[in-house]
PDB file of N, CA and C in Angstrom:
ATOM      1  N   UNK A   1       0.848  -1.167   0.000  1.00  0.00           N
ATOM      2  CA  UNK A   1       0.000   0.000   0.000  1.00  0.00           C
ATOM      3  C   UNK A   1       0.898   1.236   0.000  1.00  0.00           C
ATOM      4  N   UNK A   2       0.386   2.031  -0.963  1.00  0.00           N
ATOM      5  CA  UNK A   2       1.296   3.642  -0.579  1.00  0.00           C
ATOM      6  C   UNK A   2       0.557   4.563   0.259  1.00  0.00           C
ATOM      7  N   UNK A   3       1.583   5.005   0.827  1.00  0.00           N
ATOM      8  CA  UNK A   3       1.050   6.481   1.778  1.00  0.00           C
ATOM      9  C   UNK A   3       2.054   7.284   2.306  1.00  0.00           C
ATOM     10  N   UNK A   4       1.894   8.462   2.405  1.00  0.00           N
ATOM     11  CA  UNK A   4       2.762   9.581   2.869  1.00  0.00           C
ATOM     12  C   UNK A   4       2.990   9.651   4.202  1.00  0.00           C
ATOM     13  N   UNK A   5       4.237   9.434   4.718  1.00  0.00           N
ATOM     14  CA  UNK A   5       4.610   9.747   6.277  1.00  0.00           C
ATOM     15  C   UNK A   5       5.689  10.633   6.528  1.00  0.00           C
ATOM     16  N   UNK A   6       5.678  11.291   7.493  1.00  0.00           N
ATOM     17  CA  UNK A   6       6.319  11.901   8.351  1.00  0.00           C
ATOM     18  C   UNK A   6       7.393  11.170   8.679  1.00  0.00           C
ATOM     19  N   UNK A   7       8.737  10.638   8.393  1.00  0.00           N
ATOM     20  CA  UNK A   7       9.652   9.473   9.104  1.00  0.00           C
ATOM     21  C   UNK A   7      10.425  10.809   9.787  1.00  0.00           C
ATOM     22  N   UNK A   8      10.853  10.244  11.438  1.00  0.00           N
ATOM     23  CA  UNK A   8      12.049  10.784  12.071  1.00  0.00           C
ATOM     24  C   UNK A   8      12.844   9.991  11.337  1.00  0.00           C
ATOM     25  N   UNK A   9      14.337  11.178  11.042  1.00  0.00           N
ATOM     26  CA  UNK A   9      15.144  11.198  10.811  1.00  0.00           C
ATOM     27  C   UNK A   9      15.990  10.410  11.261  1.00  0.00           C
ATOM     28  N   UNK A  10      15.972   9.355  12.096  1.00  0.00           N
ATOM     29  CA  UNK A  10      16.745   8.281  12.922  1.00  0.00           C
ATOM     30  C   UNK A  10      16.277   6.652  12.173  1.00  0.00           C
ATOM     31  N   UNK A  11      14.673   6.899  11.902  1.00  0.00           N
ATOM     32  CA  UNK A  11      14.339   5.827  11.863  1.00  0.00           C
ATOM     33  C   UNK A  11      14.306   5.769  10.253  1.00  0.00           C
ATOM     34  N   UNK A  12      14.711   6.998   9.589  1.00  0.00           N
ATOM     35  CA  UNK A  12      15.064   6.765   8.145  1.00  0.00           C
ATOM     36  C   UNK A  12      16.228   6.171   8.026  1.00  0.00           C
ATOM     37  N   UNK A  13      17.241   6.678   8.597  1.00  0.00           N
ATOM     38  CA  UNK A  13      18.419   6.232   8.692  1.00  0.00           C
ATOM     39  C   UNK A  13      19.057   4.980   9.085  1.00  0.00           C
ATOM     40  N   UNK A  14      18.256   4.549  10.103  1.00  0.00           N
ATOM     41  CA  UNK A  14      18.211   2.732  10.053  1.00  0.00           C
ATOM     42  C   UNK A  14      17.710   2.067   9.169  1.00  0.00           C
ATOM     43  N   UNK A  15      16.831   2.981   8.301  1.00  0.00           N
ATOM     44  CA  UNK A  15      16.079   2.333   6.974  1.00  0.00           C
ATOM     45  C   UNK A  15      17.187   1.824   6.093  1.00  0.00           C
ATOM     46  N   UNK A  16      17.908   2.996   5.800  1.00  0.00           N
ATOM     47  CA  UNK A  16      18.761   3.136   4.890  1.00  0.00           C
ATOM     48  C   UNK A  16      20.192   1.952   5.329  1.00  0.00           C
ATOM     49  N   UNK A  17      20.396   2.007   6.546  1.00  0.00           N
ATOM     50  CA  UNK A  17      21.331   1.353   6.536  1.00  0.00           C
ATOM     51  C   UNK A  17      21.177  -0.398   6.562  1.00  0.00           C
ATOM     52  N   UNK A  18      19.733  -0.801   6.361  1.00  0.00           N
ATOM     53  CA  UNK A  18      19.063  -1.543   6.638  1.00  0.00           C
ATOM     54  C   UNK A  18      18.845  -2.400   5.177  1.00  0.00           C
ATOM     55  N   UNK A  19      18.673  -0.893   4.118  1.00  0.00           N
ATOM     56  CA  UNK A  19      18.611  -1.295   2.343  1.00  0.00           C
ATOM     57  C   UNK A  19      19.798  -1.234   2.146  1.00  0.00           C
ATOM     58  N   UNK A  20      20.968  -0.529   2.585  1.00  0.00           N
ATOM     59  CA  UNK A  20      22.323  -0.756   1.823  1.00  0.00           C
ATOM     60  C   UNK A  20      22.990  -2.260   2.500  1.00  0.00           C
ATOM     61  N   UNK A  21      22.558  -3.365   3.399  1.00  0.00           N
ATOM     62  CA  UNK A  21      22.870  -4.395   3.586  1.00  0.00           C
ATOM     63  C   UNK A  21      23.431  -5.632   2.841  1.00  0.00           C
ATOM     64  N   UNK A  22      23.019  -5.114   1.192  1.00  0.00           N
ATOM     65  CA  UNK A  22      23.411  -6.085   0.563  1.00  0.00           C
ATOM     66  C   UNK A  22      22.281  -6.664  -0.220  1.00  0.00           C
ATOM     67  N   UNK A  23      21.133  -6.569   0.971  1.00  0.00           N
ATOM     68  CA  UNK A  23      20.118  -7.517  -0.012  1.00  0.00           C
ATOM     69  C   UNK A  23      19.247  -6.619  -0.939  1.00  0.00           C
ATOM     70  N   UNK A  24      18.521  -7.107  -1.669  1.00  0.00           N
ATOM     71  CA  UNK A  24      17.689  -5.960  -2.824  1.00  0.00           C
ATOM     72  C   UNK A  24      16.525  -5.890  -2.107  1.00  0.00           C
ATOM     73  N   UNK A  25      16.329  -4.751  -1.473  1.00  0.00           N
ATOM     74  CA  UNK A  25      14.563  -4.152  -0.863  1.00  0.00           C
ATOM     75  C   UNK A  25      14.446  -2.929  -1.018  1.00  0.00           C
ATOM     76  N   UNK A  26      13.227  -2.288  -0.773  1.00  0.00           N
ATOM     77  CA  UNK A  26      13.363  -0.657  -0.264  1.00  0.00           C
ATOM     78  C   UNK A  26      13.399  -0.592   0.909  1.00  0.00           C
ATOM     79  N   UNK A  27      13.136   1.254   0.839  1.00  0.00           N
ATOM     80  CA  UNK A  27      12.782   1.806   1.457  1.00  0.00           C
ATOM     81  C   UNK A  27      11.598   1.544   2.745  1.00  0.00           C
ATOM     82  N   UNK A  28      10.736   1.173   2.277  1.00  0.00           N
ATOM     83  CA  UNK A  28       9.426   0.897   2.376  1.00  0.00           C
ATOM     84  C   UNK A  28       9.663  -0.553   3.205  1.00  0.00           C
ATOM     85  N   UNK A  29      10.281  -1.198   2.826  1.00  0.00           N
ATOM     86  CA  UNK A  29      10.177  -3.005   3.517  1.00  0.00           C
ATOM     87  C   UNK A  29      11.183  -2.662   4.322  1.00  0.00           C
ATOM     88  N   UNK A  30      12.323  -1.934   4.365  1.00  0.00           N
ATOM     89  CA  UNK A  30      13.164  -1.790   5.618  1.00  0.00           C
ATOM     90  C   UNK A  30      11.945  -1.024   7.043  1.00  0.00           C
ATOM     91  N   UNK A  31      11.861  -0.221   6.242  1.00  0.00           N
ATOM     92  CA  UNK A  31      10.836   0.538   7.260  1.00  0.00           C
ATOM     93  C   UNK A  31       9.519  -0.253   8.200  1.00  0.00           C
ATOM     94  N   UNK A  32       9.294  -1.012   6.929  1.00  0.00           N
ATOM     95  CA  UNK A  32       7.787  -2.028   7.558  1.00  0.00           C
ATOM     96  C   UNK A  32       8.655  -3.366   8.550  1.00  0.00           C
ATOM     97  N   UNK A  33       9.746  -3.393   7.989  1.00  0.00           N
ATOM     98  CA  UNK A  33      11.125  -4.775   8.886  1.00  0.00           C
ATOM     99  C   UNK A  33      10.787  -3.991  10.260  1.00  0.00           C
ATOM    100  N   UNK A  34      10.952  -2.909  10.288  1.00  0.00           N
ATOM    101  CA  UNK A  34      11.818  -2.249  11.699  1.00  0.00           C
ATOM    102  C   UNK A  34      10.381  -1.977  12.594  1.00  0.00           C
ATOM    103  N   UNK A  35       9.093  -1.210  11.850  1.00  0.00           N
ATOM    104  CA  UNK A  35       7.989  -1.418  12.559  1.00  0.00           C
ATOM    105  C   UNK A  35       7.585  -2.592  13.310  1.00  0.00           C
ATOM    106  N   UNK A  36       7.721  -3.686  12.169  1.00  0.00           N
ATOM    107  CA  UNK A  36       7.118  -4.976  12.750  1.00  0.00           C
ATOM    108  C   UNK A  36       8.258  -5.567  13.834  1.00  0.00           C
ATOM    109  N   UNK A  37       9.427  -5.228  14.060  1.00  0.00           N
ATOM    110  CA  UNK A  37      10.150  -5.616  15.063  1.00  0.00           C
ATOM    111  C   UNK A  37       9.488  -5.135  16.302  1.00  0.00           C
ATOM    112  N   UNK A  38       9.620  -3.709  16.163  1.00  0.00           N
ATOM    113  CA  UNK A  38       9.145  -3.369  17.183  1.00  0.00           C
ATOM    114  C   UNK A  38       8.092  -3.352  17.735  1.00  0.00           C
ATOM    115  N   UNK A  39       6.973  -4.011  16.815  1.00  0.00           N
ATOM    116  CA  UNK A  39       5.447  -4.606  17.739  1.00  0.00           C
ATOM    117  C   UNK A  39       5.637  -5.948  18.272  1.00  0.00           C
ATOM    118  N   UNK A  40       6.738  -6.600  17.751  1.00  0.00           N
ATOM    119  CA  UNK A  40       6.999  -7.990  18.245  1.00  0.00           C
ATOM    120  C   UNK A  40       7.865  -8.104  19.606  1.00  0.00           C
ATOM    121  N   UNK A  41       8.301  -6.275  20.022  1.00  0.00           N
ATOM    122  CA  UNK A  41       8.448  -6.682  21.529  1.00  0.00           C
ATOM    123  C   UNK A  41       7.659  -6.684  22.528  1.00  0.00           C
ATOM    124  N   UNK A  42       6.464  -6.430  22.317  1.00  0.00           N
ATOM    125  CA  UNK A  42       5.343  -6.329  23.251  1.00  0.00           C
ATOM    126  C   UNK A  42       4.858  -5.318  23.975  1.00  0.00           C
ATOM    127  N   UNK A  43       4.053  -5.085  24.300  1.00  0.00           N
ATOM    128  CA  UNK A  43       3.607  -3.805  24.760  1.00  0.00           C
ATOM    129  C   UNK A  43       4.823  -3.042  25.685  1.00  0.00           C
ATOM    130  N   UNK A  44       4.911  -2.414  26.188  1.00  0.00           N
ATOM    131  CA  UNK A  44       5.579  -1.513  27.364  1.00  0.00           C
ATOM    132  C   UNK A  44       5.084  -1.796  28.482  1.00  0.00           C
ATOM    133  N   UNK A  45       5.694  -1.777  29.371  1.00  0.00           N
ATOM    134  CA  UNK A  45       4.940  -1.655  31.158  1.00  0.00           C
ATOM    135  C   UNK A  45       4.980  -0.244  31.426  1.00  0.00           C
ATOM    136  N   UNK A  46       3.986  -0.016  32.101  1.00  0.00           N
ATOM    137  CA  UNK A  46       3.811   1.167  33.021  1.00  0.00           C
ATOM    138  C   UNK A  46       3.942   0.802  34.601  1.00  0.00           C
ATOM    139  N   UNK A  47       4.081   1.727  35.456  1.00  0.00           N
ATOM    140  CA  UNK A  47       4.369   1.643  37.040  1.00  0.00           C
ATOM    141  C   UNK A  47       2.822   2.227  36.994  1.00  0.00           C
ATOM    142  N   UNK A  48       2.670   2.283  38.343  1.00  0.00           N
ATOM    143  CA  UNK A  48       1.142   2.675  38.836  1.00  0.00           C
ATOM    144  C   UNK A  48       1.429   4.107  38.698  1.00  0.00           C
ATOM    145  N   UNK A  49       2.145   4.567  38.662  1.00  0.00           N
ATOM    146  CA  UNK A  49       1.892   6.458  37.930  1.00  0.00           C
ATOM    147  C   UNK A  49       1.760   6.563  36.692  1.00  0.00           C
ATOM    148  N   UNK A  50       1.687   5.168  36.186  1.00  0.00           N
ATOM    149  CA  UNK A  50       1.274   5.728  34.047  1.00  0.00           C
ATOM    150  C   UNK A  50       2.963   5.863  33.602  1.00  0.00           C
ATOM    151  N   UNK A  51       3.998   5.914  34.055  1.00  0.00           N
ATOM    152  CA  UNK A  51       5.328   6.056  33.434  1.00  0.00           C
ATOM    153  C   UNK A  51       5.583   4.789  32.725  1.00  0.00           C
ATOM    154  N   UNK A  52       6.368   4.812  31.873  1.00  0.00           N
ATOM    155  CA  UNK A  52       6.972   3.955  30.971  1.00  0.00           C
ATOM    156  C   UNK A  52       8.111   3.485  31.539  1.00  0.00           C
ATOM    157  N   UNK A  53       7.723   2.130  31.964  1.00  0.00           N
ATOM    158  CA  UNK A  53       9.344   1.499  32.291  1.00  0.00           C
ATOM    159  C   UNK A  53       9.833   0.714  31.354  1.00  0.00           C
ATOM    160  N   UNK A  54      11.793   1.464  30.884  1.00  0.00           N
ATOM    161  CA  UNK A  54      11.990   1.081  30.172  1.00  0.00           C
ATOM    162  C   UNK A  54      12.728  -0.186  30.438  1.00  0.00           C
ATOM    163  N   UNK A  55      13.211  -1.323  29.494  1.00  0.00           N
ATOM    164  CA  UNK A  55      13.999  -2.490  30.080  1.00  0.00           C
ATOM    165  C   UNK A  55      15.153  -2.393  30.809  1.00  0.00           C
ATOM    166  N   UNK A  56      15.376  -3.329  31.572  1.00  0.00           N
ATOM    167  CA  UNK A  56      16.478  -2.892  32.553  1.00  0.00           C
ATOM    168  C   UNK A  56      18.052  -3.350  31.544  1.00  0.00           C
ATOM    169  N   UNK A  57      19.402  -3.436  32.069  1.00  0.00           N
ATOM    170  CA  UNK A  57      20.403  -3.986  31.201  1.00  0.00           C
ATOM    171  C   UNK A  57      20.934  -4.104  32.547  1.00  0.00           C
ATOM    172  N   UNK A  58      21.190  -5.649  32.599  1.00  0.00           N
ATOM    173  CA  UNK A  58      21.615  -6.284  34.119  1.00  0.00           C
ATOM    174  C   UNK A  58      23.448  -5.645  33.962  1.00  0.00           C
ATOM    175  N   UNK A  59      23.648  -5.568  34.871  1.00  0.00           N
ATOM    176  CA  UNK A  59      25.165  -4.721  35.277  1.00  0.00           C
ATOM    177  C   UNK A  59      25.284  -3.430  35.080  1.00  0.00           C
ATOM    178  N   UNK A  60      24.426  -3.256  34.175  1.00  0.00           N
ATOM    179  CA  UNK A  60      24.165  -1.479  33.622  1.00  0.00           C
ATOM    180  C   UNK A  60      23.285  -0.247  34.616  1.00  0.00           C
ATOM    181  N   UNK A  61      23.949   0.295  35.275  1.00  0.00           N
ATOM    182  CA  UNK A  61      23.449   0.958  36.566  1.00  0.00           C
ATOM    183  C   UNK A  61      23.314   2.759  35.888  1.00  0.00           C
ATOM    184  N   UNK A  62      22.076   3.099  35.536  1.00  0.00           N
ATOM    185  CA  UNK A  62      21.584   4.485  35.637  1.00  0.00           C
ATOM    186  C   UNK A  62      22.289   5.754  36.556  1.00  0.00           C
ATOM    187  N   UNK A  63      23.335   6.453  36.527  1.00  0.00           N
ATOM    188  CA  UNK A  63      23.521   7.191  37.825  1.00  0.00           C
ATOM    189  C   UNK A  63      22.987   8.693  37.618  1.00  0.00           C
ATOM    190  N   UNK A  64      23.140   9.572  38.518  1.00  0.00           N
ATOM    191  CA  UNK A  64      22.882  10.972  38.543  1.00  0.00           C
ATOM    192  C   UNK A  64      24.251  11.020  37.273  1.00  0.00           C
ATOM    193  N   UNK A  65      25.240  10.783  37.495  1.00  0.00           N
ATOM    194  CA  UNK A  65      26.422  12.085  36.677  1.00  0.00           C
ATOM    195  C   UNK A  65      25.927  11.418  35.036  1.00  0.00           C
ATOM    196  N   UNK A  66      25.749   9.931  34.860  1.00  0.00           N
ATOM    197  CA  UNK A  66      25.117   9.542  33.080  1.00  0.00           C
ATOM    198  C   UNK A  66      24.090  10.286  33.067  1.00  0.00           C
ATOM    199  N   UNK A  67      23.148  10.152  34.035  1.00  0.00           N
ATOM    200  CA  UNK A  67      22.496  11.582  33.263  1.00  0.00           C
ATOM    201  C   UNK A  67      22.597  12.795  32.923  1.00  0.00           C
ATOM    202  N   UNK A  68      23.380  13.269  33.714  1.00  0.00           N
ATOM    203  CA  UNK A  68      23.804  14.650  33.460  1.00  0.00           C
ATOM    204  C   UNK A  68      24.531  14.841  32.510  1.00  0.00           C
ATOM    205  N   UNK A  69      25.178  13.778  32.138  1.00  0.00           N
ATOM    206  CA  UNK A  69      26.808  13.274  30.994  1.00  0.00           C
ATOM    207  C   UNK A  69      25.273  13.638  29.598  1.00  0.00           C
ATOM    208  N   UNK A  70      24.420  12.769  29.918  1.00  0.00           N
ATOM    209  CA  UNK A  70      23.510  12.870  28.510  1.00  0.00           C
ATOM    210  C   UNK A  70      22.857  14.509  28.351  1.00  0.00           C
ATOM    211  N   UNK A  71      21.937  14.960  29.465  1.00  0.00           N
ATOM    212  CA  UNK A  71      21.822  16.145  29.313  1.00  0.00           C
ATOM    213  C   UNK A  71      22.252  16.999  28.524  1.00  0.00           C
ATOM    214  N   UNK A  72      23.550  17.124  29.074  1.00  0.00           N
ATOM    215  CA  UNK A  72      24.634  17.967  28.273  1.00  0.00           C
ATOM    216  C   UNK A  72      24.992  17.879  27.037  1.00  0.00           C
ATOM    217  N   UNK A  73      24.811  16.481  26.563  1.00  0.00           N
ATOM    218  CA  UNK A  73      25.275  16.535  25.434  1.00  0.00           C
ATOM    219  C   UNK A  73      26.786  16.340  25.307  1.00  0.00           C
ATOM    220  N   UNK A  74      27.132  15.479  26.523  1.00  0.00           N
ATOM    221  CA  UNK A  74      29.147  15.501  26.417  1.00  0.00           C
ATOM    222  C   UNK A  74      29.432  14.277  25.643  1.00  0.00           C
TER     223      UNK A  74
END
């Protein structure tokens, strides 16, 4: 089916690096690859305040200064 979207600029770009892989597809089937991945991880959890918890990464510890490191932009 065709239709006009809005793509962020990130998720074009995985498109792209997704069609230059080697194999012959578009645009369009990289894009529909990467959607359908991501409904195949399953919904999201929320905490009882409605927030989005994201997955954890066992050894990988969140601190005040990584965030601030991201903030910034360092």
């Amino acid at each position: 089916m065709r239709t006009t979207l809005d793509i962020d600029p990130r998720v074009l770009a995985a498109a792209r690096a997704r069609v230059n892989d080697g194999r012959n597809r578009s645009i369009g089937d990289a894009v529909s690859e990467l959607a359908i991945a991501g409904l195949a991880t399953g919904p999201l959890t929320t905490d009882t305040n409605g927030l989005v918890l994201l997955p954890s990464s066992p050894g990988h510890v969140v601190t005040d200064d990584l965030v601030a490191e991201a903030l910034c932009g360092r």
